[in-house]
C-alpha atoms as a PDB file:
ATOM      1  CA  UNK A   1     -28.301 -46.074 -22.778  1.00  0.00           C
ATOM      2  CA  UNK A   2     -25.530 -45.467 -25.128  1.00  0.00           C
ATOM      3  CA  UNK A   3     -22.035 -44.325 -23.291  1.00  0.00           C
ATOM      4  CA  UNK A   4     -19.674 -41.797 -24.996  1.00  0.00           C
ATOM      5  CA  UNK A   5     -16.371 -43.522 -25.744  1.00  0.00           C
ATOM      6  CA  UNK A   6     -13.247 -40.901 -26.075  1.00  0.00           C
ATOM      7  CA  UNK A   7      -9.862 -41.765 -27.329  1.00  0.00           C
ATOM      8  CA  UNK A   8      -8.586 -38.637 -25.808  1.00  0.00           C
ATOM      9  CA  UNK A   9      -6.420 -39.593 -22.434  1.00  0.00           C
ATOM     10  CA  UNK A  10      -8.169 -39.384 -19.258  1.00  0.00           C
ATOM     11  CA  UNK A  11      -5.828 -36.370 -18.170  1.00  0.00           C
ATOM     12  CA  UNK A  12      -6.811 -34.344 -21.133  1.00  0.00           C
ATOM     13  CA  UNK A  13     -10.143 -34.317 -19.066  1.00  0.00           C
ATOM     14  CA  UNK A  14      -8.889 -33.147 -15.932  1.00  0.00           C
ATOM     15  CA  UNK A  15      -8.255 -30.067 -14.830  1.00  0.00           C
ATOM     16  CA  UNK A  16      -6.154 -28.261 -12.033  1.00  0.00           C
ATOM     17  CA  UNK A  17      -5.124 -30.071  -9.215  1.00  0.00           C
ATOM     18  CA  UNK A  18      -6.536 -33.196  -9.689  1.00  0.00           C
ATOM     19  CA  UNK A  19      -4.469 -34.034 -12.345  1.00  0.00           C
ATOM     20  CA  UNK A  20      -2.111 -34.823  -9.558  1.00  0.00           C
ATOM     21  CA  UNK A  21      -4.833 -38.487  -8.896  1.00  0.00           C
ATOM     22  CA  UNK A  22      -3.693 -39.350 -12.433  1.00  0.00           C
ATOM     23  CA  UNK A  23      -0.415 -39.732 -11.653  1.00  0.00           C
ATOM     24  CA  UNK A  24       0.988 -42.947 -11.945  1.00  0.00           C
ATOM     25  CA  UNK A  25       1.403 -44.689  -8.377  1.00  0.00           C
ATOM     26  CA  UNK A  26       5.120 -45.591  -8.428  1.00  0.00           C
ATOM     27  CA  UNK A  27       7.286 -44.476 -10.346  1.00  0.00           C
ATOM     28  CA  UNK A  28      10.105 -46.644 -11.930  1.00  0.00           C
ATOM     29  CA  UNK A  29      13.954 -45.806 -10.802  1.00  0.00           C
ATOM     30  CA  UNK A  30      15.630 -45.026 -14.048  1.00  0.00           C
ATOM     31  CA  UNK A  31      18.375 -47.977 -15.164  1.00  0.00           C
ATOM     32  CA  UNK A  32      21.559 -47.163 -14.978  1.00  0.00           C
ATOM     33  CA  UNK A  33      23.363 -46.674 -18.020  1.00  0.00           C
ATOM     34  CA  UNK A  34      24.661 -49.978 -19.456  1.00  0.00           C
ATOM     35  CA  UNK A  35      28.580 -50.955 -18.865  1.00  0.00           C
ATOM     36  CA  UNK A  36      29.873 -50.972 -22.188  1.00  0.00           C
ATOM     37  CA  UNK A  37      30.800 -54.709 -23.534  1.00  0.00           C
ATOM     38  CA  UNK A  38      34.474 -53.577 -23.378  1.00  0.00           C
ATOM     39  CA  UNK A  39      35.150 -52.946 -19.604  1.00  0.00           C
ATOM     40  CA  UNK A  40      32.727 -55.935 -18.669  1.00  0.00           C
ATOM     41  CA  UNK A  41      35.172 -58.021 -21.051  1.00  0.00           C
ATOM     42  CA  UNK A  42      38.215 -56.357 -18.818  1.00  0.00           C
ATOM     43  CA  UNK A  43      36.244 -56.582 -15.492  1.00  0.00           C
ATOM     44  CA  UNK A  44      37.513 -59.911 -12.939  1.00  0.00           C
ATOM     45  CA  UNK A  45      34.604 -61.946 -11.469  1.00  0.00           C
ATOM     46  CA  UNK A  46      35.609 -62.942  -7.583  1.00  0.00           C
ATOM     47  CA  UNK A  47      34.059 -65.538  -6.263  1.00  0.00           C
ATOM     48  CA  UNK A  48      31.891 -64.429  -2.742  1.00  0.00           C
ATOM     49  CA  UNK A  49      34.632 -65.625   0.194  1.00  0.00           C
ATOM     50  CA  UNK A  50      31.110 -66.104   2.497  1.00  0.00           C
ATOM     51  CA  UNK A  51      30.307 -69.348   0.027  1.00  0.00           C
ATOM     52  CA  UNK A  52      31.830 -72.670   0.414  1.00  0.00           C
ATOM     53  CA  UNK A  53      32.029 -74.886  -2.397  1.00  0.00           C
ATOM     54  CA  UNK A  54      32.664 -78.685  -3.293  1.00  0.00           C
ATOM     55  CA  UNK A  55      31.865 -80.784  -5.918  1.00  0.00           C
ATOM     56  CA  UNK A  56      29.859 -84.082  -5.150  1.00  0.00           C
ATOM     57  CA  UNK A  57      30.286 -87.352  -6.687  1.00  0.00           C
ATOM     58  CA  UNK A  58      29.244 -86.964 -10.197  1.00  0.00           C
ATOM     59  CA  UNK A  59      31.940 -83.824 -10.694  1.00  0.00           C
ATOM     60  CA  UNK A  60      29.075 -80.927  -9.769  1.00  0.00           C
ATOM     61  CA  UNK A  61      30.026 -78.023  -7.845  1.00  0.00           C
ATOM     62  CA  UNK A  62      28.058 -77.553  -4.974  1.00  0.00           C
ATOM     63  CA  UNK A  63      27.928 -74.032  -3.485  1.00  0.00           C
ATOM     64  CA  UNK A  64      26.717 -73.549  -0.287  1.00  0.00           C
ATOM     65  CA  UNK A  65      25.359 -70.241   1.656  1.00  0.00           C
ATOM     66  CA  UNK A  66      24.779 -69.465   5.100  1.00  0.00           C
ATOM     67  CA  UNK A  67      20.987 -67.778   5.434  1.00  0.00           C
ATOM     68  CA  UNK A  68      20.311 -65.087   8.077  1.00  0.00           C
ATOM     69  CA  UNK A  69      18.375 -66.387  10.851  1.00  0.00           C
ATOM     70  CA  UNK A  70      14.729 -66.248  10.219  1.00  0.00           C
ATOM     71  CA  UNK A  71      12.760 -63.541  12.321  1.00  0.00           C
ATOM     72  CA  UNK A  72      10.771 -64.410  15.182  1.00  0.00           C
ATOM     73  CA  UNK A  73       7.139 -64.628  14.525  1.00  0.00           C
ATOM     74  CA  UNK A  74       3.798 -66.312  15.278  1.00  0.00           C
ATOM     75  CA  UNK A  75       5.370 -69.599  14.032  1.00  0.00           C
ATOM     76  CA  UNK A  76       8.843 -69.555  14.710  1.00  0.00           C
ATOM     77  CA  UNK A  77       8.962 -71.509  17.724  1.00  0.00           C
ATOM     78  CA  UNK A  78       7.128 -74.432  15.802  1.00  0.00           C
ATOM     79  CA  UNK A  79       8.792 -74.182  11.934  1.00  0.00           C
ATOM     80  CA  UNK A  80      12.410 -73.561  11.728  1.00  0.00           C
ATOM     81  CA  UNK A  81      13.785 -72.176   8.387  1.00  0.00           C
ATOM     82  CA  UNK A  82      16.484 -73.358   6.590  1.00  0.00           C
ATOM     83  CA  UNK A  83      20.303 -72.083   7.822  1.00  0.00           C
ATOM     84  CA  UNK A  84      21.621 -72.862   4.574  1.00  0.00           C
ATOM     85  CA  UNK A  85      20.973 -72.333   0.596  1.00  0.00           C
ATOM     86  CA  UNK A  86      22.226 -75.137  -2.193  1.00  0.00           C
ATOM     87  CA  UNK A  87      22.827 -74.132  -5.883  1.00  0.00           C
ATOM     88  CA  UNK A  88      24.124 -77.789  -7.821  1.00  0.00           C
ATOM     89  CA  UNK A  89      25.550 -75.872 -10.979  1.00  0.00           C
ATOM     90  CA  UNK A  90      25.635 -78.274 -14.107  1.00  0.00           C
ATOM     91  CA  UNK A  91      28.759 -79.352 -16.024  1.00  0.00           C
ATOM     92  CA  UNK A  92      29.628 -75.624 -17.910  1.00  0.00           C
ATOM     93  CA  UNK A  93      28.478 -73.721 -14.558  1.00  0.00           C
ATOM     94  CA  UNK A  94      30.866 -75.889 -12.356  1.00  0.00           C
ATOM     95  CA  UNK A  95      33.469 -75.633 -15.123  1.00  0.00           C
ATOM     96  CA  UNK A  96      32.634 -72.012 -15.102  1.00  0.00           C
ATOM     97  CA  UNK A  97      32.942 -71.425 -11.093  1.00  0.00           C
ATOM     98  CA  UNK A  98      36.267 -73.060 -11.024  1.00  0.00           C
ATOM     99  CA  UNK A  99      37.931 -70.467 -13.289  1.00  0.00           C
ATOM    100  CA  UNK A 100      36.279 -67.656 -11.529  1.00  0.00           C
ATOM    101  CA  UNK A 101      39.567 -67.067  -9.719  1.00  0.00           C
ATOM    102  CA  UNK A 102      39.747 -63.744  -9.472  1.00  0.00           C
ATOM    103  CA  UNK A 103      42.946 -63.572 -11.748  1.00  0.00           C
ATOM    104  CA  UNK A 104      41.099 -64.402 -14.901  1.00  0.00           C
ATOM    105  CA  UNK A 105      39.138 -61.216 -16.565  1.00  0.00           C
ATOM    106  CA  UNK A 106      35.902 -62.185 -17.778  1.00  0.00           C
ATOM    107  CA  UNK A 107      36.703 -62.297 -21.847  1.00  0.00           C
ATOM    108  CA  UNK A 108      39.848 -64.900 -20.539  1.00  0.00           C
ATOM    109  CA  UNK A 109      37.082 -67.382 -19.037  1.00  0.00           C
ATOM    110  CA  UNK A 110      34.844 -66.728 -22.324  1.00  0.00           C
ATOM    111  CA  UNK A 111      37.356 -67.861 -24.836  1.00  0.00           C
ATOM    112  CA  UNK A 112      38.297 -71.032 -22.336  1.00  0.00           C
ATOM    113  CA  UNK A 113      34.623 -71.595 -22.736  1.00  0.00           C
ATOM    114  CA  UNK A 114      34.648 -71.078 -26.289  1.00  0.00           C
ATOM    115  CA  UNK A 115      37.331 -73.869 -26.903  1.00  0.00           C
ATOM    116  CA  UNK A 116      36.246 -76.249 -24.758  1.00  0.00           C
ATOM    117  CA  UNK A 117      32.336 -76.459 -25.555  1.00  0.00           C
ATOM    118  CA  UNK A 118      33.245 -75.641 -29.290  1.00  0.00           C
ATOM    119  CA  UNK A 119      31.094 -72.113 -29.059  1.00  0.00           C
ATOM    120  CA  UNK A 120      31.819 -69.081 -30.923  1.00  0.00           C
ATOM    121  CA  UNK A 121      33.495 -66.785 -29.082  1.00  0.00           C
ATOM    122  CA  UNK A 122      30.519 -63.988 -29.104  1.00  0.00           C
ATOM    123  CA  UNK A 123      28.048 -67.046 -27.932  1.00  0.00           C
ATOM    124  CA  UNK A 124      30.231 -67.539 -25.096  1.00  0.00           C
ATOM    125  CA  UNK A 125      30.267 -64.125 -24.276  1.00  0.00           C
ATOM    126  CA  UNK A 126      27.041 -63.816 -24.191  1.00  0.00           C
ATOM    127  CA  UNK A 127      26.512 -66.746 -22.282  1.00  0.00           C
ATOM    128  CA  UNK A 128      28.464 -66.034 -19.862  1.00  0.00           C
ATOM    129  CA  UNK A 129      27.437 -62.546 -19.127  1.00  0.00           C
ATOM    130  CA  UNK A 130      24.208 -63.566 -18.461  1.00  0.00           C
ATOM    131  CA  UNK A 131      25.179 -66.211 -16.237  1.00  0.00           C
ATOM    132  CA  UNK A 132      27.470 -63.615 -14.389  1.00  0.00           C
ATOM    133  CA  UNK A 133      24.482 -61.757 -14.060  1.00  0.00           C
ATOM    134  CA  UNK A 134      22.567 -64.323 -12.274  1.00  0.00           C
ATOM    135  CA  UNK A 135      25.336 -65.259  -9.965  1.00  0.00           C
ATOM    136  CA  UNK A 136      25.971 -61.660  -8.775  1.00  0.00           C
ATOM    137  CA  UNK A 137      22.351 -60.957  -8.131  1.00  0.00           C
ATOM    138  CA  UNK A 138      22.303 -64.025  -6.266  1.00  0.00           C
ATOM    139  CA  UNK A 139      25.392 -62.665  -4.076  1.00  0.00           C
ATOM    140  CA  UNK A 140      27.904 -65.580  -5.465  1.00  0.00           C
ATOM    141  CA  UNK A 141      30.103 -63.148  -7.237  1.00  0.00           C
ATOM    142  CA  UNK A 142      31.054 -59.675  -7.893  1.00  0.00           C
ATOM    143  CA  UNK A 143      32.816 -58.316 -10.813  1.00  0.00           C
ATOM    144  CA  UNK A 144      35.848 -56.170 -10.069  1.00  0.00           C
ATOM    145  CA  UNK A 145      36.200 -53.331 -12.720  1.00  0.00           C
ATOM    146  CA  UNK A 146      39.625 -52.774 -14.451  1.00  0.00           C
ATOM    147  CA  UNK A 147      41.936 -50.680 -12.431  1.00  0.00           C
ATOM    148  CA  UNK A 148      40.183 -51.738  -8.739  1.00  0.00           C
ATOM    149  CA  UNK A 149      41.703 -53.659  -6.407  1.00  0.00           C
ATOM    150  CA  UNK A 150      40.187 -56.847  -5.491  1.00  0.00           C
ATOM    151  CA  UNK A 151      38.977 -55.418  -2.215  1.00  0.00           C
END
């Protein structure tokens, strides 16, 4: 038995309402626009005031964040979650965390970076933005546009 292969779409094939079963299940939010590389350079990363920080013997920072209590469940009597979360940054994070501030705009602590690692300026940039990015989706920082208050 031979099937019949189409390369028309499945929809094409449908008709009235049950083109509505073709539709895809979820639909994806649309991204914002992007910030434009200008105002992010202007922008002020503050440090989270919820995160306590110290650096351990060999110079790391250590940041440290309280966890919301776990909730109760089958186990939760027997396992009990951890109250806190650890991030050990490495030599240019920790060198990184201690200039986040709050006074210093984000293209200030790039070209710091720049000269002391020896990086090209739009390496360190980049760099930096996307470890920005990874601290504020981790709720360590926020970036505080130009013109805001820190607040």
């Amino acid at each position: 038995m031979t099937r019949r292969v189409s390369r028309l779409p499945r929809q094409k094939f449908i008709e009235g309402h049950h083109r509505i079963l073709m539709a895809p299940l979820f639909k994806r939010k649309p991204k914002p626009p992007p910030i434009p590389l200008e105002v992010l350079l202007r922008s002020k990363p503050v440090r989270n005031p919820a995160v306590k920080w110290e650096k351990n013997e060999k110079g790391e920072v250590v940041l440290k964040v309280k966890l919301a209590p776990s909730k109760p469940g089958l186990f939760s009597g027997f396992v009990k979650g951890p109250t806190e979360r650890k991030y050990v940054l490495d030599e240019v994070g920790s060198y990184v965390w201690e200039l986040l501030d709050g006074e210093r705009t984000v293209g200030d602590v790039a070209e710091l970076l720049a000269q002391r690692f020896k990086l090209h300026l739009r390496e360190a940039q980049a760099s930096l933005l996307a470890y920005l990015r990874i601290l504020a989706e981790r709720g360590l920082i926020r970036l505080v546009a130009p013109g805001q208050g820190s607040e």
